[in-house]
Protein backbone atom coordinates (compact mmCIF):
# COMPACT_ATOMS: atom_id res chain seq x y z
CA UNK A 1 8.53 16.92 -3.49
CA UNK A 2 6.04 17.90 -6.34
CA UNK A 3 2.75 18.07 -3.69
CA UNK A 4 5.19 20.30 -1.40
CA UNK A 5 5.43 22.72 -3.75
CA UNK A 6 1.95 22.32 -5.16
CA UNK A 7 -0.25 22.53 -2.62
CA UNK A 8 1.26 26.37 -1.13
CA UNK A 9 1.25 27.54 -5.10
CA UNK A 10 -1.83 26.27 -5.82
CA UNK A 11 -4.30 29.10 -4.78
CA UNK A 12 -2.15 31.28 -6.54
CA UNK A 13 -3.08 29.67 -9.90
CA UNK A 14 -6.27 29.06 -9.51
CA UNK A 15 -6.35 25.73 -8.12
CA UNK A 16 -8.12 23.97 -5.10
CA UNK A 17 -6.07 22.31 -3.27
CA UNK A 18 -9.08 20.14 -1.23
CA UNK A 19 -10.60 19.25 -4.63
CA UNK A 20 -7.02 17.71 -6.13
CA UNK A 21 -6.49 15.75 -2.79
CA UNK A 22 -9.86 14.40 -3.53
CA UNK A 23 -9.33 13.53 -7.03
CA UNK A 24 -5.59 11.73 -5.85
CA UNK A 25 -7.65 9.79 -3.04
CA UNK A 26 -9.98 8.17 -5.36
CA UNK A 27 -9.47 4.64 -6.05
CA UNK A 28 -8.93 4.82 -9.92
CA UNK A 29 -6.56 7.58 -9.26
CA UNK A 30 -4.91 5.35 -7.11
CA UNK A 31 -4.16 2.54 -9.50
CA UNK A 32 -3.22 4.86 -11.99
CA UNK A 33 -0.33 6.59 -10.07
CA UNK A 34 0.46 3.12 -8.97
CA UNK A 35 1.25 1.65 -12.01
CA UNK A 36 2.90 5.26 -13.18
CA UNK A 37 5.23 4.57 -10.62
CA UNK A 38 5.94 1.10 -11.54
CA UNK A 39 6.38 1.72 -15.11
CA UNK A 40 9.24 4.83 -14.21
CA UNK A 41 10.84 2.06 -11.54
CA UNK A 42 10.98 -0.32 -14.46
CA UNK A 43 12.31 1.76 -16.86
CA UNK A 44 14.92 3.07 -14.40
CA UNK A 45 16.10 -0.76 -13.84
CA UNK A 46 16.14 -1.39 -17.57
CA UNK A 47 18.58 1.63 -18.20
CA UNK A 48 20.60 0.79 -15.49
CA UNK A 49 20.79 -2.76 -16.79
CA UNK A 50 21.53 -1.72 -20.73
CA UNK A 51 24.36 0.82 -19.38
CA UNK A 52 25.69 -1.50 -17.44
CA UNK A 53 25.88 -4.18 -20.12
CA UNK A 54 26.87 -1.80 -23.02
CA UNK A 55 28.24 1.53 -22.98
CA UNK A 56 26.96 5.17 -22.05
CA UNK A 57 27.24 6.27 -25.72
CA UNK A 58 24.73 3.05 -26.57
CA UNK A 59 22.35 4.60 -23.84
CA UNK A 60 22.55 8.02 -25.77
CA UNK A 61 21.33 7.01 -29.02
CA UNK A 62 18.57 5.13 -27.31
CA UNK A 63 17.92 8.38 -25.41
CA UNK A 64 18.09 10.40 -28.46
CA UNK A 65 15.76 8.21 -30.21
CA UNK A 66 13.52 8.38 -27.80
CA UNK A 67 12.78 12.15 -28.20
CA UNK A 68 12.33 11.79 -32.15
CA UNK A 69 9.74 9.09 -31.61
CA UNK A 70 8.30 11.38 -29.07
CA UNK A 71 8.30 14.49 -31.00
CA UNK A 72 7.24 12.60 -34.29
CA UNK A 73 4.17 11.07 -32.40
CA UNK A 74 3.47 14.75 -31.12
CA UNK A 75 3.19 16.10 -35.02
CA UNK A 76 0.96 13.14 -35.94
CA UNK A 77 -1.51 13.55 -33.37
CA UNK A 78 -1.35 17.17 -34.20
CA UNK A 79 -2.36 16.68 -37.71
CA UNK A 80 -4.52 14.17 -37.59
CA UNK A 81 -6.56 16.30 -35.77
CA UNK A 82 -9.90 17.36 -37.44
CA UNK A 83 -9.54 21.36 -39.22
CA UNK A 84 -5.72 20.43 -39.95
């Protein structure tokens, strides 16, 4: 869905669309949105599976937890930036 809406609003920010179908076709590119996919397919089953075996409001916390760790790794890599 994401390349159908790409590729006709791409010219109109700026982007080639030839040169990002290149850079998707490569063979490193390749691997790497192979194994993105099979991380988000893993972590799908694996909060299917821990809703299924606990409860929603379990899931929540995890889900909520996930977003501080997130947001907390966002503000150290900020910082630890050099000039901050």
């Amino acid at each position: 869905i994401g390349l159908l809406l790409y590729f006709p609003l791409a010219p109109s920010i700026g982007e080639v669309p030839s040169e990002t179908w290149a850079q998707i076709r490569s063979a490193s590119m390749m691997v790497y949105l192979s194994l993105l996919v099979m991380l988000f397919l893993v972590v799908g089953v694996f909060n299917i599976t821990a809703t299924a075996l606990t409860s929603s409001m379990t899931r929540n916390i995890w889900k909520n937890l996930r977003s501080a760790v997130v947001w907390t790794m966002g503000v150290i890599i900020f910082y630890s930036r050099e000039g901050h």
